[in-house]
C-alpha atoms as a PDB file:
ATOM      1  CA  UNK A   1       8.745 -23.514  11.012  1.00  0.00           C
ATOM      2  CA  UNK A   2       5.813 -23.327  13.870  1.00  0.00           C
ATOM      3  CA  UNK A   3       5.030 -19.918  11.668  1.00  0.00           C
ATOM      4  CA  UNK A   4       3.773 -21.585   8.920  1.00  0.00           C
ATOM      5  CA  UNK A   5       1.557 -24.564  10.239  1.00  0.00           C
ATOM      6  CA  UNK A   6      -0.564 -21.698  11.485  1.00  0.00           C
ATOM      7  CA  UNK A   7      -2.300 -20.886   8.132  1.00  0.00           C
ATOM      8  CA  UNK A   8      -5.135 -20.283   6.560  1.00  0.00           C
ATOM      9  CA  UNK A   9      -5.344 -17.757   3.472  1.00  0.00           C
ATOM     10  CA  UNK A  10      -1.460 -17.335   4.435  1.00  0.00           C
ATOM     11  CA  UNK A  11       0.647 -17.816   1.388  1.00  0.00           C
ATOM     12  CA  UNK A  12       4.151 -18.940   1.460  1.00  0.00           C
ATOM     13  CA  UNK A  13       5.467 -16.067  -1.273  1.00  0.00           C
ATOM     14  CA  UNK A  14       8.876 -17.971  -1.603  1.00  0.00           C
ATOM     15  CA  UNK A  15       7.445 -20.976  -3.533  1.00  0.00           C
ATOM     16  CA  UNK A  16       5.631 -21.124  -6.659  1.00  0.00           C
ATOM     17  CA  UNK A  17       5.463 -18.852  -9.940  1.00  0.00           C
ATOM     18  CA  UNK A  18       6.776 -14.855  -8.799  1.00  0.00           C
ATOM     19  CA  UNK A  19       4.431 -13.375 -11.328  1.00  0.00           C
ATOM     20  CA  UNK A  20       1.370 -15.333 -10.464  1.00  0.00           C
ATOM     21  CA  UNK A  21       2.013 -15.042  -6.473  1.00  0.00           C
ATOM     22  CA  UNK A  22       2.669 -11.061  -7.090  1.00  0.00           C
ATOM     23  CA  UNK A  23      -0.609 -10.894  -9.479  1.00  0.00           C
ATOM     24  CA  UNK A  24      -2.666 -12.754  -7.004  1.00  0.00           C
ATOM     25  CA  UNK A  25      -1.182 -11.058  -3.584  1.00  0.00           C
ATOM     26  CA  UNK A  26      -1.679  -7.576  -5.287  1.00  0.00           C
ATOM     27  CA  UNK A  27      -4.981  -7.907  -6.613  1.00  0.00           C
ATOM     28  CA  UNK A  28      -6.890  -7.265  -3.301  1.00  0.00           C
ATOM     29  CA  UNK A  29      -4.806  -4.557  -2.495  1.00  0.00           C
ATOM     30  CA  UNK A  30      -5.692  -2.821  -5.527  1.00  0.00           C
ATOM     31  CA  UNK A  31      -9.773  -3.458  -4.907  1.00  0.00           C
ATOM     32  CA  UNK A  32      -8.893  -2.592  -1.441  1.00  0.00           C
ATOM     33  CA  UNK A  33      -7.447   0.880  -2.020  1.00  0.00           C
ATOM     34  CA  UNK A  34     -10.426   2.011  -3.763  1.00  0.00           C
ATOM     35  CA  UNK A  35     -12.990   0.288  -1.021  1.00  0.00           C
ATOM     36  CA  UNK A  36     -11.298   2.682   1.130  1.00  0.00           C
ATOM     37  CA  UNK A  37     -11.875   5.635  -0.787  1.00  0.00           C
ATOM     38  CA  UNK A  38     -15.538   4.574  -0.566  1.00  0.00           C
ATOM     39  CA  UNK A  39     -15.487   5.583   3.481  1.00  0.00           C
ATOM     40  CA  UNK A  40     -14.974   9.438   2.642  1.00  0.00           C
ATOM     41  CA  UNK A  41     -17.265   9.180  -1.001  1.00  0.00           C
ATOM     42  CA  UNK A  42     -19.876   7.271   0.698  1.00  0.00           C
ATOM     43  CA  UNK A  43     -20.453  10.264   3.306  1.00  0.00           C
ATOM     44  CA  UNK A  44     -20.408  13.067   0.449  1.00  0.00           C
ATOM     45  CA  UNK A  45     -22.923  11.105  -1.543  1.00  0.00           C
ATOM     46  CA  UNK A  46     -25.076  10.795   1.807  1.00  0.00           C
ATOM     47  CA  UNK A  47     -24.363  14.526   3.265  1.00  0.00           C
ATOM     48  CA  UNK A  48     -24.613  15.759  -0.275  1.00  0.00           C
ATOM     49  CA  UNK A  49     -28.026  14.360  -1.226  1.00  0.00           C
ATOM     50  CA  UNK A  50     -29.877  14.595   2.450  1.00  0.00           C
ATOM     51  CA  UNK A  51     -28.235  17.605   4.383  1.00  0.00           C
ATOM     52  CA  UNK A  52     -26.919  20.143   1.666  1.00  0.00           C
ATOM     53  CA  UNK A  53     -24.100  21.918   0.615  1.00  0.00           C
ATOM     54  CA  UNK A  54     -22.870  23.071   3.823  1.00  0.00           C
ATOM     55  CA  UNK A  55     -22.293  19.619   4.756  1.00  0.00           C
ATOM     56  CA  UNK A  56     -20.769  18.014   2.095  1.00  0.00           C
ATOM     57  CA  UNK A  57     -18.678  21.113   1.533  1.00  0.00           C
ATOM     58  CA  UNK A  58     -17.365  20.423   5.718  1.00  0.00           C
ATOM     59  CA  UNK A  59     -17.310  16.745   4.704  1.00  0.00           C
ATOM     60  CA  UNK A  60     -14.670  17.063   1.548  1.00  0.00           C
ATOM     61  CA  UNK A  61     -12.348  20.074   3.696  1.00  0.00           C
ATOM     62  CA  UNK A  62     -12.102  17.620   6.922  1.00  0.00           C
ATOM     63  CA  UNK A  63     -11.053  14.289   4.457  1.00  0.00           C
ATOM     64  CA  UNK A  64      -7.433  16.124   3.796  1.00  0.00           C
ATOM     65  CA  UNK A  65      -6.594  17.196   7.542  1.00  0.00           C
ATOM     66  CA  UNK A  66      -7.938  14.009   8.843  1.00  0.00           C
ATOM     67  CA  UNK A  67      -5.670  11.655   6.458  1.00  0.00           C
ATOM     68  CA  UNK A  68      -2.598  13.873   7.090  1.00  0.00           C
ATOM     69  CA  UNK A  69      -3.138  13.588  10.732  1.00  0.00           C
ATOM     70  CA  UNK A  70      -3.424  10.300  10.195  1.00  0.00           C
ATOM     71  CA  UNK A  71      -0.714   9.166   7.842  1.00  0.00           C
ATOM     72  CA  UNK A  72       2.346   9.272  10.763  1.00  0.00           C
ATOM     73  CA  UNK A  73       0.655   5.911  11.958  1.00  0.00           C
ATOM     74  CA  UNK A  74      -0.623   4.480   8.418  1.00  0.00           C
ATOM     75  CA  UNK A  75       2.843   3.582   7.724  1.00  0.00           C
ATOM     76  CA  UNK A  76       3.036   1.820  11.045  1.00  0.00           C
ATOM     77  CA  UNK A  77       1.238  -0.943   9.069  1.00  0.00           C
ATOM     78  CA  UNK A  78       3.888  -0.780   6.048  1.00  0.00           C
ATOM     79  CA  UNK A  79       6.874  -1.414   8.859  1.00  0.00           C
ATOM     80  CA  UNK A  80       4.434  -4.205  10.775  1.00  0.00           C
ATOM     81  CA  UNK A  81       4.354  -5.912   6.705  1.00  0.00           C
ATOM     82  CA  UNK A  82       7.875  -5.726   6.198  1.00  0.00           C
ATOM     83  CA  UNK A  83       8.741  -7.052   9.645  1.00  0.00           C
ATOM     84  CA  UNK A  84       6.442 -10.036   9.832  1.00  0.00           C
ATOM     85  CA  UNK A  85       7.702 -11.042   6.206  1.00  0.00           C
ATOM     86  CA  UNK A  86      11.169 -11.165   7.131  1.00  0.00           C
ATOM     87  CA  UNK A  87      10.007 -12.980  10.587  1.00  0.00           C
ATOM     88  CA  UNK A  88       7.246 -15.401   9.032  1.00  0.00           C
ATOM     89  CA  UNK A  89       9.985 -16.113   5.694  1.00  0.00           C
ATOM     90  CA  UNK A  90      12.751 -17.226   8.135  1.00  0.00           C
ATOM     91  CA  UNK A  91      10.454 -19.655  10.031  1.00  0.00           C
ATOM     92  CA  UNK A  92      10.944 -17.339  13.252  1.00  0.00           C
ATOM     93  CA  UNK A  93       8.194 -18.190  15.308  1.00  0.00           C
ATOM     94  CA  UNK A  94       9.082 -16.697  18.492  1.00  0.00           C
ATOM     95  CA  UNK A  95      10.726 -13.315  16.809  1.00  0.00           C
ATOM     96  CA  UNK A  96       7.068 -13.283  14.784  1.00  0.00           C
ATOM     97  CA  UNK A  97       4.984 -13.263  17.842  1.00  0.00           C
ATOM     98  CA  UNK A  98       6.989 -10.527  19.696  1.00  0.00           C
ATOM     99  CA  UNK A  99       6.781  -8.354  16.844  1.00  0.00           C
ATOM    100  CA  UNK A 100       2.849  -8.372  16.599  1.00  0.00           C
ATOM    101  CA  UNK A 101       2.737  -8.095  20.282  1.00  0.00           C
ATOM    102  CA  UNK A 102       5.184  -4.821  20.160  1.00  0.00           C
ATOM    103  CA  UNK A 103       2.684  -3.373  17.185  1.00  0.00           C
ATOM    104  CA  UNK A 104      -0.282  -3.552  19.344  1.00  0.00           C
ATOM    105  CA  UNK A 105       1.882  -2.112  21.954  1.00  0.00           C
ATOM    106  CA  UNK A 106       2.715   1.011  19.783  1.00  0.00           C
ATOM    107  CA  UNK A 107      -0.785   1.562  18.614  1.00  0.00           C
ATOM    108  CA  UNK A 108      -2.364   1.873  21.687  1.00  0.00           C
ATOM    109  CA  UNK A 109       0.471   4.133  23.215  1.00  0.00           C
ATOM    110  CA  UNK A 110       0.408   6.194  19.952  1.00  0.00           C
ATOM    111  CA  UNK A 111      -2.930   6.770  19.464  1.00  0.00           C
ATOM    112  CA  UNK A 112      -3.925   9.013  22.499  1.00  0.00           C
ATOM    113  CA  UNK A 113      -1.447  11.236  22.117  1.00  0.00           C
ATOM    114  CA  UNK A 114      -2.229  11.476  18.425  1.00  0.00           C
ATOM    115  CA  UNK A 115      -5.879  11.941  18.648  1.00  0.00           C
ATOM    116  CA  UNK A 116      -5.543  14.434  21.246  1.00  0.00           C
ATOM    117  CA  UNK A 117      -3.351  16.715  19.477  1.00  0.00           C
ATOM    118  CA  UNK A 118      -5.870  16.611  15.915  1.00  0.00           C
ATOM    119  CA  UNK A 119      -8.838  17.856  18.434  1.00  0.00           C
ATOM    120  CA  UNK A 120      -6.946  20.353  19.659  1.00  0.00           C
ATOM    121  CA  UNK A 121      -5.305  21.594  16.148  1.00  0.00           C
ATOM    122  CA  UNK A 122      -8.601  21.322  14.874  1.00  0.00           C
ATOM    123  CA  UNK A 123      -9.934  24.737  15.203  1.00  0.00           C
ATOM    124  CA  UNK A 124      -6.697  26.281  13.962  1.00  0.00           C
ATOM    125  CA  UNK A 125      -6.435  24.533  10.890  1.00  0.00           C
ATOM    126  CA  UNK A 126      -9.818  25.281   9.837  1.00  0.00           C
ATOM    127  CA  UNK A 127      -8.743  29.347  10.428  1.00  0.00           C
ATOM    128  CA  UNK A 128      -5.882  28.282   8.523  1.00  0.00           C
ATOM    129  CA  UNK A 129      -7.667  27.255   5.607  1.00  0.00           C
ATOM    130  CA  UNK A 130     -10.047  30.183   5.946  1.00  0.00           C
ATOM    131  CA  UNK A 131     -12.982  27.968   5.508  1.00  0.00           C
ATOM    132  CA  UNK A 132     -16.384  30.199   5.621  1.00  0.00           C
ATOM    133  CA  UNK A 133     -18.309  30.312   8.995  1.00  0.00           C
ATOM    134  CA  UNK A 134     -21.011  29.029   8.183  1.00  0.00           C
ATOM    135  CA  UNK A 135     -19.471  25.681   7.077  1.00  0.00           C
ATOM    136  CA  UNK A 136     -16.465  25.539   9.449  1.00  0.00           C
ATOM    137  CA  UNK A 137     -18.613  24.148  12.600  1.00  0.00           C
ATOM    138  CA  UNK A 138     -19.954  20.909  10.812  1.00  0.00           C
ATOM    139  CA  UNK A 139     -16.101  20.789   9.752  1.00  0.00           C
ATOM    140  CA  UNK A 140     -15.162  20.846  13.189  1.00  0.00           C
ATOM    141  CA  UNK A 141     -17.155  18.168  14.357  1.00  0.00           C
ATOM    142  CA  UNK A 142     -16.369  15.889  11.878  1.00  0.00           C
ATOM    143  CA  UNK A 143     -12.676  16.397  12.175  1.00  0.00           C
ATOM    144  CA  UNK A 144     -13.263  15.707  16.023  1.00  0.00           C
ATOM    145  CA  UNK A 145     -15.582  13.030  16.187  1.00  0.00           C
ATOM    146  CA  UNK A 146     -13.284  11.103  13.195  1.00  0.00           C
ATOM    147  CA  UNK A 147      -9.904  12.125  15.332  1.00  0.00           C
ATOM    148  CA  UNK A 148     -11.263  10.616  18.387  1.00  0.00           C
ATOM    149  CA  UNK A 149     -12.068   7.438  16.896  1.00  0.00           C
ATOM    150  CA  UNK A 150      -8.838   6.736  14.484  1.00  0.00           C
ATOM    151  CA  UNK A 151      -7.856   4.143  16.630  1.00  0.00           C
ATOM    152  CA  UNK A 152     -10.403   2.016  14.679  1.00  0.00           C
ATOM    153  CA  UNK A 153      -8.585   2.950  11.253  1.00  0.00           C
ATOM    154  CA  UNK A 154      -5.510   3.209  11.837  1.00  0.00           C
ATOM    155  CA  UNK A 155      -6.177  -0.548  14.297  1.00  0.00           C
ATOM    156  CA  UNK A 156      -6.832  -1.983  10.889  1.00  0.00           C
ATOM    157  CA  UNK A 157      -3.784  -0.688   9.178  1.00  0.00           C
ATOM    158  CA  UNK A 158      -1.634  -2.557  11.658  1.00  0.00           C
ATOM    159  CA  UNK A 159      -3.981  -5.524  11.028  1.00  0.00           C
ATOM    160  CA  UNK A 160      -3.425  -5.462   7.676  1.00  0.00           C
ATOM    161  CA  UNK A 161       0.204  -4.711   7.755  1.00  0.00           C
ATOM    162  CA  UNK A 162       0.539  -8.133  10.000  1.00  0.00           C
ATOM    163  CA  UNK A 163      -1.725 -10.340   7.634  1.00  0.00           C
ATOM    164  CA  UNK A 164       0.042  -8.998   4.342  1.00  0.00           C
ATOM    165  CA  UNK A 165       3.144  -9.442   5.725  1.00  0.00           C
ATOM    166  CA  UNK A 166       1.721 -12.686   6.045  1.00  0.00           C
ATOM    167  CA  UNK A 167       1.208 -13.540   2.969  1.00  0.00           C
ATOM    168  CA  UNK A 168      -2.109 -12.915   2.901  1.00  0.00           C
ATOM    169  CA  UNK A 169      -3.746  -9.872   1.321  1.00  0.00           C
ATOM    170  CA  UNK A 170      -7.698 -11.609   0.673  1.00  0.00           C
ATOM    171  CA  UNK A 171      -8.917 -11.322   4.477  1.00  0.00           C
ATOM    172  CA  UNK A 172      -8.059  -7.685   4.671  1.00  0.00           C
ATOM    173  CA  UNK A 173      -9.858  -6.802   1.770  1.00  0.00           C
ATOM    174  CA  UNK A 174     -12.666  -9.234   3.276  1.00  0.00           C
ATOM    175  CA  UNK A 175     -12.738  -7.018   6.600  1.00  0.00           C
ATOM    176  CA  UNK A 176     -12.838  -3.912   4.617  1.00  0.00           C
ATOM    177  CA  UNK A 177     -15.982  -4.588   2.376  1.00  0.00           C
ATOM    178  CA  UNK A 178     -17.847  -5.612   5.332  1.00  0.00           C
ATOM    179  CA  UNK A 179     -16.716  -2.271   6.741  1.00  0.00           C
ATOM    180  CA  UNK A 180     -17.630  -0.573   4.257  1.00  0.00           C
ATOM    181  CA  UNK A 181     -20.744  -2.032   4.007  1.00  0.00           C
ATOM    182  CA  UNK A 182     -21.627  -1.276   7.949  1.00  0.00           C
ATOM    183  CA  UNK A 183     -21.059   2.452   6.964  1.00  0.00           C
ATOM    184  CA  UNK A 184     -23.371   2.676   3.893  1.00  0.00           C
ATOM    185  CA  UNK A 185     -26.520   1.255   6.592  1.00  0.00           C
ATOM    186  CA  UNK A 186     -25.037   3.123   9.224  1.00  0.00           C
ATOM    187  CA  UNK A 187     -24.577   6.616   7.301  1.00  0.00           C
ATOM    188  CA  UNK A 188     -28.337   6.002   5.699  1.00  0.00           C
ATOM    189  CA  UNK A 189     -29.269   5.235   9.223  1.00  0.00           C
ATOM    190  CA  UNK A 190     -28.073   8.157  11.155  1.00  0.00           C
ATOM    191  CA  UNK A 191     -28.624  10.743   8.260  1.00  0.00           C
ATOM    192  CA  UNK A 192     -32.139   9.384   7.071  1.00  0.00           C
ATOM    193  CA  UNK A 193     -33.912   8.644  10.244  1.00  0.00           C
ATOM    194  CA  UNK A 194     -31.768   9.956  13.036  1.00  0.00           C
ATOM    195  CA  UNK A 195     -31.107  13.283  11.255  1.00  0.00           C
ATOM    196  CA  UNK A 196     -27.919  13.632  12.563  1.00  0.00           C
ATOM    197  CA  UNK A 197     -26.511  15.089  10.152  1.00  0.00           C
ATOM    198  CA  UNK A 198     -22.788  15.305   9.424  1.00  0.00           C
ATOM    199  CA  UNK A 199     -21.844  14.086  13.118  1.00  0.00           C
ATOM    200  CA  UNK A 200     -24.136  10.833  11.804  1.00  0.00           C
ATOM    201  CA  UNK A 201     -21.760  10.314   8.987  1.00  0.00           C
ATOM    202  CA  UNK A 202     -18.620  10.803  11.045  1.00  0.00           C
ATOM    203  CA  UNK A 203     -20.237   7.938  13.473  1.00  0.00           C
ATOM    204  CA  UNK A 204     -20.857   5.980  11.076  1.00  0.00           C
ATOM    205  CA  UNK A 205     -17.170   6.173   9.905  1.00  0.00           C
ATOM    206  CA  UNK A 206     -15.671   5.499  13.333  1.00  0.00           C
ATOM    207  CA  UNK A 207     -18.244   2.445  14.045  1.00  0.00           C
ATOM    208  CA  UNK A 208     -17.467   1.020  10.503  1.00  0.00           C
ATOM    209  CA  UNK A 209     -13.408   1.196  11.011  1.00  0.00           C
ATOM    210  CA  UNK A 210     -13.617   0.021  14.655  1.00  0.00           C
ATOM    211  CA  UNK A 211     -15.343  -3.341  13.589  1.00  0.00           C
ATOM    212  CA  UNK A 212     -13.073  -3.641  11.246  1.00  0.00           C
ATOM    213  CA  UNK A 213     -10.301  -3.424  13.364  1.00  0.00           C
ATOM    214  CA  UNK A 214     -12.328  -5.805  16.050  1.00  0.00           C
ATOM    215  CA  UNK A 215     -12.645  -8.320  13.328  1.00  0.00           C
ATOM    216  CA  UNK A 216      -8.955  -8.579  12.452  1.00  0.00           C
ATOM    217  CA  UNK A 217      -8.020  -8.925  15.928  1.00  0.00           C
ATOM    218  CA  UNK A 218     -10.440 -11.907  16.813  1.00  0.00           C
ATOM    219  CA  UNK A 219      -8.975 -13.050  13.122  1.00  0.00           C
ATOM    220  CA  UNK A 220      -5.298 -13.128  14.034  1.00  0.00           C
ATOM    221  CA  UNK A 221      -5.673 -14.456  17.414  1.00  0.00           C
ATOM    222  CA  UNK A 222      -7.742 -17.419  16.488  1.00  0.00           C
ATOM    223  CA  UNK A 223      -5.099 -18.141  13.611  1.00  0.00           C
ATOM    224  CA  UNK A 224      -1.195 -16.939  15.141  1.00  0.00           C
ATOM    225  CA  UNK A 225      -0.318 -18.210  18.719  1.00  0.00           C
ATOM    226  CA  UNK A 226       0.153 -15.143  20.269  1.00  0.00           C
ATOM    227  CA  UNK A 227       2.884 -14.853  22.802  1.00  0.00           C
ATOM    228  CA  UNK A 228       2.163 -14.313  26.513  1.00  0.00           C
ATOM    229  CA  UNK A 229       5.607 -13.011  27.559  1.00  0.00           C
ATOM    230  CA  UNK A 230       5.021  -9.244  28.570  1.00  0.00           C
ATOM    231  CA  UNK A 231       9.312  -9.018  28.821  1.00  0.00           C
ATOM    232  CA  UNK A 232       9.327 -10.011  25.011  1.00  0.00           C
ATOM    233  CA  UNK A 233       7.079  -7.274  23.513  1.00  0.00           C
ATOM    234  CA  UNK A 234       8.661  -4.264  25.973  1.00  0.00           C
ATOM    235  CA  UNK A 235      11.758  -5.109  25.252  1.00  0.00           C
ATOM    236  CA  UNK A 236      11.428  -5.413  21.533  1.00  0.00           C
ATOM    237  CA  UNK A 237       9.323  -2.123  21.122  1.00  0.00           C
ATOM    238  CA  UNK A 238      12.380   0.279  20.721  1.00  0.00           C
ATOM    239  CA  UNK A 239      13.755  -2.390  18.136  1.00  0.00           C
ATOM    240  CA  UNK A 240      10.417  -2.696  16.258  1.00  0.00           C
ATOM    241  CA  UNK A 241      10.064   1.259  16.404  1.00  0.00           C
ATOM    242  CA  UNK A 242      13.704   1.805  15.100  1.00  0.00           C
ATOM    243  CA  UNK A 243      13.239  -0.710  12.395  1.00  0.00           C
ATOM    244  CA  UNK A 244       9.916   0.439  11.189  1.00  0.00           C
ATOM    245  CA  UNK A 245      10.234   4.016  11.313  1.00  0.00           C
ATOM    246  CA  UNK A 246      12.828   3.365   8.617  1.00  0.00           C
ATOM    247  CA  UNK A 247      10.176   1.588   6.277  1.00  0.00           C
ATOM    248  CA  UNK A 248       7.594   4.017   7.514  1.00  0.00           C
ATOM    249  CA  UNK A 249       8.772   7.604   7.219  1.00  0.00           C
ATOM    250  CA  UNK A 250       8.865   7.578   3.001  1.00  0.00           C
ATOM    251  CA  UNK A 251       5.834   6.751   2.491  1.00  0.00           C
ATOM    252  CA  UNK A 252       3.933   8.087   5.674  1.00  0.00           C
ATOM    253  CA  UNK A 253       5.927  11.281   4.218  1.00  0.00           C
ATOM    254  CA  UNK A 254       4.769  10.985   0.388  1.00  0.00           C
ATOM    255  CA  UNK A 255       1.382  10.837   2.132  1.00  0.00           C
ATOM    256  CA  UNK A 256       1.414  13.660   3.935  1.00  0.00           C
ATOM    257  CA  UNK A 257       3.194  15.984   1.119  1.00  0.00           C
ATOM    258  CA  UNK A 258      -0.286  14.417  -0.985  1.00  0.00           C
ATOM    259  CA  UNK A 259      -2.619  15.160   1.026  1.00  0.00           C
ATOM    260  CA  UNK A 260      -1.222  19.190   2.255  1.00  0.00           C
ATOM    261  CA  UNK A 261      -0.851  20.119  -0.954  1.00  0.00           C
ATOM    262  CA  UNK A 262      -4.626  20.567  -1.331  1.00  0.00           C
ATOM    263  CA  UNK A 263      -4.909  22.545   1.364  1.00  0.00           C
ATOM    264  CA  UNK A 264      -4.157  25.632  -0.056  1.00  0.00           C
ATOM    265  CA  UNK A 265      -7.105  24.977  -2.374  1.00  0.00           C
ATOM    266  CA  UNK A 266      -9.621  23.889   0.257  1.00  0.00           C
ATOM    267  CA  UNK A 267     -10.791  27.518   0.792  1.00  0.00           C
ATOM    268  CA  UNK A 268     -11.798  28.671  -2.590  1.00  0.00           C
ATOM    269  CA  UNK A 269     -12.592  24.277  -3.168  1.00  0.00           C
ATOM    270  CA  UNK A 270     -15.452  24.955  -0.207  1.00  0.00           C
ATOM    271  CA  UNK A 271     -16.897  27.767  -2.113  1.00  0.00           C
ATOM    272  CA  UNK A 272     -16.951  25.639  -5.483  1.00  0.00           C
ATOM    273  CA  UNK A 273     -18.831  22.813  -3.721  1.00  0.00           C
ATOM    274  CA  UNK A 274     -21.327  24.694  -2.778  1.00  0.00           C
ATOM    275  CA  UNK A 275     -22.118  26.669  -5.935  1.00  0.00           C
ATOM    276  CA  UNK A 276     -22.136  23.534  -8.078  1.00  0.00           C
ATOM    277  CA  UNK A 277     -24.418  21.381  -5.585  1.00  0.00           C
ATOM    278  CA  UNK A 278     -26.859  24.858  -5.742  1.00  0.00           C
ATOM    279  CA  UNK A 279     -26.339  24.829  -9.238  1.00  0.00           C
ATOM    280  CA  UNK A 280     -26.990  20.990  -9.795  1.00  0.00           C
ATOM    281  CA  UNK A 281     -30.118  21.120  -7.540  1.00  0.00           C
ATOM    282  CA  UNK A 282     -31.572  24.725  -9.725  1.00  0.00           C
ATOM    283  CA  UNK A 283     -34.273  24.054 -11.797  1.00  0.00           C
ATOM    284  CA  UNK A 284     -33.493  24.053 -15.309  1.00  0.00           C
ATOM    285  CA  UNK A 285     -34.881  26.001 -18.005  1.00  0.00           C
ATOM    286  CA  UNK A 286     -34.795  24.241 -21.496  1.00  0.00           C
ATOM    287  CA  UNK A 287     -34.730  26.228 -24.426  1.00  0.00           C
ATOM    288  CA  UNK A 288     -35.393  24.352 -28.012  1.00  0.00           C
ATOM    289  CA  UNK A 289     -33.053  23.789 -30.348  1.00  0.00           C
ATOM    290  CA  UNK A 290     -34.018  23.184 -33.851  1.00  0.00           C
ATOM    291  CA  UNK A 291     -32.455  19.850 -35.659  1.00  0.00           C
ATOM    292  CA  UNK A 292     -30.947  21.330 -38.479  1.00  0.00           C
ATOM    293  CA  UNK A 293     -29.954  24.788 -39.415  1.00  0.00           C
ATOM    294  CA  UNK A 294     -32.526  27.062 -40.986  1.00  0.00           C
ATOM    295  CA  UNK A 295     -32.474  27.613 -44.659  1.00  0.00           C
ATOM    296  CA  UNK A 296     -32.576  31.092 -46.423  1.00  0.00           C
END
C-alpha cells in the first residue's frame, strides 16, 4: 500500500459515498475543460481587438489543424488515467512507478516525430483549406510556432492523466488556471508592447502550456517516489503502449472526427471572420425611430 501513504489531494475513490466522490472528482474537470478553451479564445480576443481581422481570422483556421494534430497524443493522458487507477487501486507501488516512468518515456519519443511532421504538413493543409493569401502566412506561423512547442500541452495531458488517475482532479485544474493566467499577461505582453503580432500570441501559448507542464512534473516528483530502474520503464513501454492505445484510440478518434469536420468550412469561415470584425468595427449610422406608430 506504499501508493497511498504518498498523498496529498489524492483521493482513495474506493471508499466513501460513489455519488459524492464522482460529483467532487468531476467538478474540476468540468471547470477545467472550459479553462482550456480559454488558451485559443484568449488569443482571438487579443489578435481580434489589437492586430485585425487577418489575424484573428489565421488564429480561429490554425485552432482545428493544431488540435487534430494533436489529439493522437491527448489520449495518451486518458490511457496514463486508466493505468495508474488500476495500479494506485491495487496498492501496486512498484507496477505504479514503472508506468509513469514508461509515460514520460513515450512523450518525449513521440513528440519529435509528431511535431515535425505538423511543420511540414503545415503548408499543405492550409492549400487544402484554400485559405486566402493574404491570411494564410500568419496561419502558418502560428500552426508552426504552436506545433513546435506541443510538447508543453500535450506534457500536461500526461500530467493530468497520472494525477486523475490518482484520484486527484483539483491540482490539474490548479496548474491550468495559473496557465492560463501566464497567457492572458503574456499575450497582452507580446501583442501590446512587443507588437508581435500573431507569432506573440502563439508564444504566449507555448510558454503558458510548458509551465504548466514544468509545474506538474516538479508536483509529482515531490509527491510519488519515482523509480530509478531504467530496465523497468523500457521494458514496460511496449506493455504500457499496447494497453493504452486500447483506451486511447476512441476517444483520440472522436476527437479527431470533431475537430476535421470543420475543415471543410474553414475556407468560406475565414472570409466570414473577416467581414463581421469589418462590419463590427464600421461606424454606425442611427436612424430614428418614432415610439409609437403615427396616427391618420
Amino acid at each position: 500500500m506504499e501508493a497511498k501513504t504518498v498523498k496529498s489531494n489524492m483521493t482513495d475513490m474506493t471508499q466513501g459515498s460513489p455519488a459524492r466522490l464522482i460529483l467532487f472528482f468531476a467538478l474540476p474537470l468540468l471547470v477545467g475543460n472550459m479553462f482550456q478553451q480559454l488558451y485559443n479564445m484568449v488569443d482571438s480576443i487579443v489578435v481580434g481587438r489589437f492586430v485585425g481581422s487577418t489575424a484573428l481570422a489565421a488564429v480561429g483556421t490554425a485552432f482545428p489543424v493544431v488540435f487534430l494534430l494533436s489529439s493522437m497524443f491527448m489520449g495518451l493522458g486518458i490511457g496514463a488515467m486508466v493505468m495508474v487507477s488500476q495500479f494506485y487501486g491495487a496498492g501496486d507501488a512498484e507496477r505504479l512507478k514503472a508506468t509513469i516512468d514508461t509515460i514520460y518515456t513515450a512523450l518525449i519519443v513521440g513528440i519529435v516525430p509528431l511535431s515535425i511532421v505538423g511543420i511540414l504538413v503545415s503548408r499543405p493543409i492550409i492549400a487544402l483549406l484554400a485559405v486566402p493569401a493574404d491570411t494564410a502566412d500568419q496561419c502558418w506561423i502560428y500552426m508552426v510556432i504552436v506545433l513546435g512547442g506541443l510538447i508543453g500541452s500535450l506534457g500536461y495531458n500526461a500530467n493530468s492523466g497520472i494525477l486523475q488517475g490518482l484520484g486527484d482532479s483539483k491540482t490539474p485544474l490548479l496548474f491550468l488556471v495559473i496557465a492560463c493566467i501566464i497567457n492572458i499577461v503574456l499575450d497582452l505582453l507580446f501583442v501590446v508592447v512587443f507588437h508581435w503580432g500573431v507569432a506573440g500570441v502563439a508564444i504566449a501559448t507555448i510558454i503558458a502550456q510548458a509551465f504548466s507542464w514544468i509545474f506538474g512534473i516538479f508536483y509529482i516528483n515531490k509527491n510519488i517516489p519515482r523509480s530509478t530502474s531504467i530496465r523497468s520503464a523500457s521494458s514496460s513501454t511496449k506493455r504500457f503502449s499496447a494497453r493504452s492505445s486500447s483506451w486511447a484510440c476512441p476517444p483520440a478518434c472522436s476527437r479527431r472526427c470533431s475537430a476535421s469536420a470543420s475543415w471543410p468550412c474553414s475556407g468560406s469561415s475565414t472570409a466570414t471572420v473577416r467581414r463581421l470584425w469589418r462590419a463590427s468595427t464600421a461606424p454606425t449610422s442611427w436612424i430614428p425611430l418614432p415610439l409609437c406608430p403615427s396616427r391618420a
